[in-house]
C-alpha atoms as a PDB file:
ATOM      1  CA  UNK A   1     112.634-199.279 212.330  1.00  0.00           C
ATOM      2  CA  UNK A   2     115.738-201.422 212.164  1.00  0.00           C
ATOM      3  CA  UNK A   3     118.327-201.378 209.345  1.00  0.00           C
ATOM      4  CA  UNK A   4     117.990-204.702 208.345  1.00  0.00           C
ATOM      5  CA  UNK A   5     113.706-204.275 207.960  1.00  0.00           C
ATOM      6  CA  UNK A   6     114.320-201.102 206.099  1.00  0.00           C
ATOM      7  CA  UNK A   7     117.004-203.129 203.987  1.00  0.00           C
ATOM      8  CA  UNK A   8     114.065-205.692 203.337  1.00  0.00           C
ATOM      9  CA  UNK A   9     111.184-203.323 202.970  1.00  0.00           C
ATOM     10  CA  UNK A  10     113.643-201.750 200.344  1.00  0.00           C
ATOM     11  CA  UNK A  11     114.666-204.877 198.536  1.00  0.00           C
ATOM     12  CA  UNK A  12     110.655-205.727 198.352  1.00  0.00           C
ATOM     13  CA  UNK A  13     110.118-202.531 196.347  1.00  0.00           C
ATOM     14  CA  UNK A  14     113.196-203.281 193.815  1.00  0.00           C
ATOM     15  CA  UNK A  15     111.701-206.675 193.223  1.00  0.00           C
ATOM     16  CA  UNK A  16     107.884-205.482 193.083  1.00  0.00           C
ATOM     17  CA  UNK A  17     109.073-202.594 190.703  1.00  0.00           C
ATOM     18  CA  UNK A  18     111.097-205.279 188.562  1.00  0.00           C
ATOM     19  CA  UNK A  19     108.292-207.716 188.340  1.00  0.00           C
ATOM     20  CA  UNK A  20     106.358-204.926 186.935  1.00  0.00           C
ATOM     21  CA  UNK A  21     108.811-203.642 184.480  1.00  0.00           C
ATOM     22  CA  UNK A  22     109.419-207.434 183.085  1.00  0.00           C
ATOM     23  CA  UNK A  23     105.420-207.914 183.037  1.00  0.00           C
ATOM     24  CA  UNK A  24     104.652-204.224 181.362  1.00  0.00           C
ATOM     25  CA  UNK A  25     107.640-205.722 178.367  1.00  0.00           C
ATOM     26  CA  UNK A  26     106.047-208.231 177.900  1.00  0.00           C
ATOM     27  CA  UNK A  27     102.480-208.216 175.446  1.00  0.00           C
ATOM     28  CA  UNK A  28     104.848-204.759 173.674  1.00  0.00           C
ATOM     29  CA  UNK A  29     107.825-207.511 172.328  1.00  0.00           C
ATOM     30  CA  UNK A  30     105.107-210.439 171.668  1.00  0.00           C
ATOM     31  CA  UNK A  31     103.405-207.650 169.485  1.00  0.00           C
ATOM     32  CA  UNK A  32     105.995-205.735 167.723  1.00  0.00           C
ATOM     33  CA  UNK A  33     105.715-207.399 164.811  1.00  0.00           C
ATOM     34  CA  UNK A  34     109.083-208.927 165.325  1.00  0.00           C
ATOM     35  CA  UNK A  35     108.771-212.557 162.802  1.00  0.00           C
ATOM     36  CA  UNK A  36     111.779-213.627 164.813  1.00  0.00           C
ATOM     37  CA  UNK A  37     109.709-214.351 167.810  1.00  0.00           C
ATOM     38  CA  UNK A  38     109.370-218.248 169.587  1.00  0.00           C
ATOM     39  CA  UNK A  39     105.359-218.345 168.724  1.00  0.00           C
ATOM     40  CA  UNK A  40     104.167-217.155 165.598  1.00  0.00           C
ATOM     41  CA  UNK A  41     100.900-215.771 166.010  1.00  0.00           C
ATOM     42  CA  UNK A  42      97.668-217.853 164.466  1.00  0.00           C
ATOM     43  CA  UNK A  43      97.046-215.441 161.736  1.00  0.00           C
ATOM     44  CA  UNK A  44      99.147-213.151 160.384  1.00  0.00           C
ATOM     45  CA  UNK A  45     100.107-211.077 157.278  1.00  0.00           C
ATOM     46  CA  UNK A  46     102.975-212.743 156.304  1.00  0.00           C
ATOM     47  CA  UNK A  47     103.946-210.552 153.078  1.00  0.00           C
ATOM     48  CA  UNK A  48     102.549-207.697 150.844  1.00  0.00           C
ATOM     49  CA  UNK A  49     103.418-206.615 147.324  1.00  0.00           C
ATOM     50  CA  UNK A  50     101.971-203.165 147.370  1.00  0.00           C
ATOM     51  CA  UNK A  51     103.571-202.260 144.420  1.00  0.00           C
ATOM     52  CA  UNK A  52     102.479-204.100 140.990  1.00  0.00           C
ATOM     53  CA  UNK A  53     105.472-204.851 138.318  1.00  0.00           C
ATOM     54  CA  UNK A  54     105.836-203.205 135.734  1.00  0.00           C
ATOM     55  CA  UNK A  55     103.659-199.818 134.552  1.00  0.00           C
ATOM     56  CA  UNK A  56     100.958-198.718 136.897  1.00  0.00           C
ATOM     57  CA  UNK A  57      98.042-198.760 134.014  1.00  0.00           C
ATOM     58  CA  UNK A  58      94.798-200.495 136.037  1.00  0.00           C
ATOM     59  CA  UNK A  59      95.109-203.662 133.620  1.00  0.00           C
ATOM     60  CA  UNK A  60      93.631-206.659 135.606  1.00  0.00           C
ATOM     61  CA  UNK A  61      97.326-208.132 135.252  1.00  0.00           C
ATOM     62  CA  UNK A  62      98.536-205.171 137.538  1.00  0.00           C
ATOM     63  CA  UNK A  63      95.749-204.883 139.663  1.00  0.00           C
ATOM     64  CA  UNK A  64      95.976-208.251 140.826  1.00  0.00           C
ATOM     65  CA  UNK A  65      99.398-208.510 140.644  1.00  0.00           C
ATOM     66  CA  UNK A  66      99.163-205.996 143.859  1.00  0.00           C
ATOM     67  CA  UNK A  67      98.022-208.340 146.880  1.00  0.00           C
ATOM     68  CA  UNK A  68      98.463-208.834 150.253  1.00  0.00           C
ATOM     69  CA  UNK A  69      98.811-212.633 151.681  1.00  0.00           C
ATOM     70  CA  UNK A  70      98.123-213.650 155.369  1.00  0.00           C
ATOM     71  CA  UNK A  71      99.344-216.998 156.624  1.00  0.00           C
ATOM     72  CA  UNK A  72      97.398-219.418 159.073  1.00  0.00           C
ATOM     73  CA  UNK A  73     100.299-220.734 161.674  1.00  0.00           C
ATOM     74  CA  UNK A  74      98.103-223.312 163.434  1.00  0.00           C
ATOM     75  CA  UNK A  75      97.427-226.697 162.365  1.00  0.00           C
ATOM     76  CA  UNK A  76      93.597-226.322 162.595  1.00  0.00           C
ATOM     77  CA  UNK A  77      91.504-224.683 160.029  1.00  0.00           C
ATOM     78  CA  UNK A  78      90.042-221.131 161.010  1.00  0.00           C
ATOM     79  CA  UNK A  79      86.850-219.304 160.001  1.00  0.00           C
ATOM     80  CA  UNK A  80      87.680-215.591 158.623  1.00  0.00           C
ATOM     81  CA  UNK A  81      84.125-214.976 157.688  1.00  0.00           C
ATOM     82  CA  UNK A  82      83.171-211.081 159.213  1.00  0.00           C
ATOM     83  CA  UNK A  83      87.208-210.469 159.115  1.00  0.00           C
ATOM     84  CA  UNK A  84      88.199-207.225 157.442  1.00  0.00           C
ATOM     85  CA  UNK A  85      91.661-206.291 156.180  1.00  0.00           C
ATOM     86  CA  UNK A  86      92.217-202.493 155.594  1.00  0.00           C
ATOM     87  CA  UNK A  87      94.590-199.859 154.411  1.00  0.00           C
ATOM     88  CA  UNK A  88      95.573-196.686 155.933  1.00  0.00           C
ATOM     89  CA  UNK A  89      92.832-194.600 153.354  1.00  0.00           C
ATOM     90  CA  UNK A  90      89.701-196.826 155.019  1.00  0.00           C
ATOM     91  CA  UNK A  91      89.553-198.666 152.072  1.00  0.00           C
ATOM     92  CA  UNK A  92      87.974-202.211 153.368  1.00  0.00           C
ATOM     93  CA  UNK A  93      87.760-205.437 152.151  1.00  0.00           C
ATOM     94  CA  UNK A  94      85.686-208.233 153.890  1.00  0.00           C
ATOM     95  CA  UNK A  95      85.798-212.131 154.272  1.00  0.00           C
ATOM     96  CA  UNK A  96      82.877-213.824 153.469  1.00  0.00           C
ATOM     97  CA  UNK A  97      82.584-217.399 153.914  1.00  0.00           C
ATOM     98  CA  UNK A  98      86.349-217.576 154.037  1.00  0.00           C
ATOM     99  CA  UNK A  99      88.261-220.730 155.726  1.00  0.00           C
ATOM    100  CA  UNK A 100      91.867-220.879 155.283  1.00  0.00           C
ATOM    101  CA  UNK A 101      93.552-224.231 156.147  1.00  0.00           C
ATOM    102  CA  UNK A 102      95.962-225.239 158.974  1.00  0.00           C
ATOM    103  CA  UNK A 103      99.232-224.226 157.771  1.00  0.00           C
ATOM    104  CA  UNK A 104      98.371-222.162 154.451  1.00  0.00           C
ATOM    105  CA  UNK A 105      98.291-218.987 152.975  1.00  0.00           C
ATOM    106  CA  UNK A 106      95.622-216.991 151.320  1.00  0.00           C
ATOM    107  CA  UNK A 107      96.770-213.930 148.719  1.00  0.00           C
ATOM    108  CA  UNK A 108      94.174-211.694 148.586  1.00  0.00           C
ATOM    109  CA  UNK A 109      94.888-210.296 145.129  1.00  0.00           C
ATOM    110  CA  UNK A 110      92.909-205.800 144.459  1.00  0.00           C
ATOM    111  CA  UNK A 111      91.459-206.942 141.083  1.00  0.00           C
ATOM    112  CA  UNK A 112      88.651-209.107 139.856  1.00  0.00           C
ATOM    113  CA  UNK A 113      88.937-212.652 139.839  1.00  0.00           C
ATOM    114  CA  UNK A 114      87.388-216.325 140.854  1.00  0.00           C
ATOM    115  CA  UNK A 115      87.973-217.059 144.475  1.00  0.00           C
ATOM    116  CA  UNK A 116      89.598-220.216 144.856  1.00  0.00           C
ATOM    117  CA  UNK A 117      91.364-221.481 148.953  1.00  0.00           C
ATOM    118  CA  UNK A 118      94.595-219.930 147.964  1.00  0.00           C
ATOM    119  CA  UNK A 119      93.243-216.685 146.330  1.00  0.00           C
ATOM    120  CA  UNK A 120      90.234-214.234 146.770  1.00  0.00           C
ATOM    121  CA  UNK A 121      90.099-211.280 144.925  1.00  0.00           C
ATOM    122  CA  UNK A 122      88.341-207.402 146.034  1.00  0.00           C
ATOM    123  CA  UNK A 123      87.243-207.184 142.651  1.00  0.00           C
ATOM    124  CA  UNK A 124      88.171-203.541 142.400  1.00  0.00           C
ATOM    125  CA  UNK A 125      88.865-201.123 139.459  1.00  0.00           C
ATOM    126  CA  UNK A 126      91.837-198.981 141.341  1.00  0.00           C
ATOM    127  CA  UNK A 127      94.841-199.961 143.099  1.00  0.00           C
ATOM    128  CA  UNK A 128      94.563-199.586 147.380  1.00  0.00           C
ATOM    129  CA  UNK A 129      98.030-200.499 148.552  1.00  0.00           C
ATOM    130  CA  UNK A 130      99.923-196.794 148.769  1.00  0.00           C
ATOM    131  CA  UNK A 131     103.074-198.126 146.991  1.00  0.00           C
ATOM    132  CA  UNK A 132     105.234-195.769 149.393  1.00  0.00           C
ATOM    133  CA  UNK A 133     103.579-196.611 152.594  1.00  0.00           C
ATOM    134  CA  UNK A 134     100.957-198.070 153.805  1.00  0.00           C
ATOM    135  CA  UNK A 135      99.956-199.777 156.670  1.00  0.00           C
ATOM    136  CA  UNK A 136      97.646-203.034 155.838  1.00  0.00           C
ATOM    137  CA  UNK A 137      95.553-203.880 158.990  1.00  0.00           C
ATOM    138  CA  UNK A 138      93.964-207.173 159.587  1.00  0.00           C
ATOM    139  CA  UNK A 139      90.972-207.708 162.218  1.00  0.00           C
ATOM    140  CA  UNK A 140      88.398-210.375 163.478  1.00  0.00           C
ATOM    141  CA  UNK A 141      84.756-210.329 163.439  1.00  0.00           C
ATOM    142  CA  UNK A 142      84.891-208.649 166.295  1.00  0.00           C
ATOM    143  CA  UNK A 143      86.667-205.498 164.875  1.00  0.00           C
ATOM    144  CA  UNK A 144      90.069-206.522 167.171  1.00  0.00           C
ATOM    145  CA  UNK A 145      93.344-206.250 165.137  1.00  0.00           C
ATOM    146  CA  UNK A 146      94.526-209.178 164.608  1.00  0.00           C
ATOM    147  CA  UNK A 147      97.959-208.209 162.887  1.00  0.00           C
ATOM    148  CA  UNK A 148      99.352-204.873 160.993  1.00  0.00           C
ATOM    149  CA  UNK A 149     101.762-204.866 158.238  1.00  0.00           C
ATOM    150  CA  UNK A 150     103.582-201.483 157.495  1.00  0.00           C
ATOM    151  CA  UNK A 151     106.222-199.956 154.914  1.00  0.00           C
ATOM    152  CA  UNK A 152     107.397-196.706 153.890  1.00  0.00           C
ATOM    153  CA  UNK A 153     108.048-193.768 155.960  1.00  0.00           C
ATOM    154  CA  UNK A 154     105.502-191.634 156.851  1.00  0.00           C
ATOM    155  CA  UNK A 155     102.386-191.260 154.335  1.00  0.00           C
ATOM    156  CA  UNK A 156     101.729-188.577 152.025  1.00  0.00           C
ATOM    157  CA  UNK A 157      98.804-189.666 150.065  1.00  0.00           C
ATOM    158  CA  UNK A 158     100.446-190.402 147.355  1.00  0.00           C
ATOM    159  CA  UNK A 159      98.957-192.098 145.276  1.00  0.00           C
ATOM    160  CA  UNK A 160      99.933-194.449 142.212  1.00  0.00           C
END
């Protein structure tokens, strides 16, 4: 084999092994949750207050003043009916009959309440968001996640 083909054959493998590298980066920094990114994804939870002002005392102030909001990025209206959003403990909560409009955000709020297009409620009696950390994940009807919002360090279980 001459230099010059082992030079090429060489080169090939560099490139090959580059292309591979670039394409493997990829999906990982369009999914890392980084908000600085060029495209936004279509759905997303855009911000959380896991902990409620003021005294933890199950009032339906505090419990809906705990919510999570997710944010529709396109300009087209999209169907969350079967979606699910979820916290690190399994406990669920799932859209029915839910649109949210091109461009707008829904806050879904742990107490009881009338659902309205900008708020839904879970209509529970106990707080789910770990006010420490948490991780709130959001998926389709077809159980893929769609987006996951995390704080805190590492969690301990405990709770309010």
């Amino acid at each position: 084999m001459s230099a010059s083909s082992t030079a090429r054959r060489i080169a090939a493998t560099v490139l090959a092994a580059g292309a591979l590298v670039s394409l493997a980066a990829l999906p990982a920094s369009a999914h890392d949750g980084d908000r600085h990114h060029d495209r936004s994804p279509r759905v997303e939870i855009s911000r959380v207050q896991a902990d409620s002002p003021g005294r933890d005392d199950r009032s339906l102030r505090s419990l809906n003043n705990e919510w999570v909001e997710i944010t529709n990025n396109t300009r087209h209206k999209i169907d969350l009916d079967g979606w699910t959003l979820k916290d690190e403990d399994g406990h669920r909560y799932k859209f029915n009959d839910v649109r949210i409009n091109g461009r707008s955000t829904i806050r879904i709020h742990t107490g009881e309440g009338r659902d309205t297009r900008t708020d839904l409620y879970q209509d529970r009696r106990d707080y789910v968001w770990d006010n420490r950390s948490d991780t709130a994940t959001l998926r389709d009807d077809r159980g893929r996640v769609v987006d996951t919002e995390s704080w805190g360090g590492r969690h301990h279980h405990n709770h309010h």
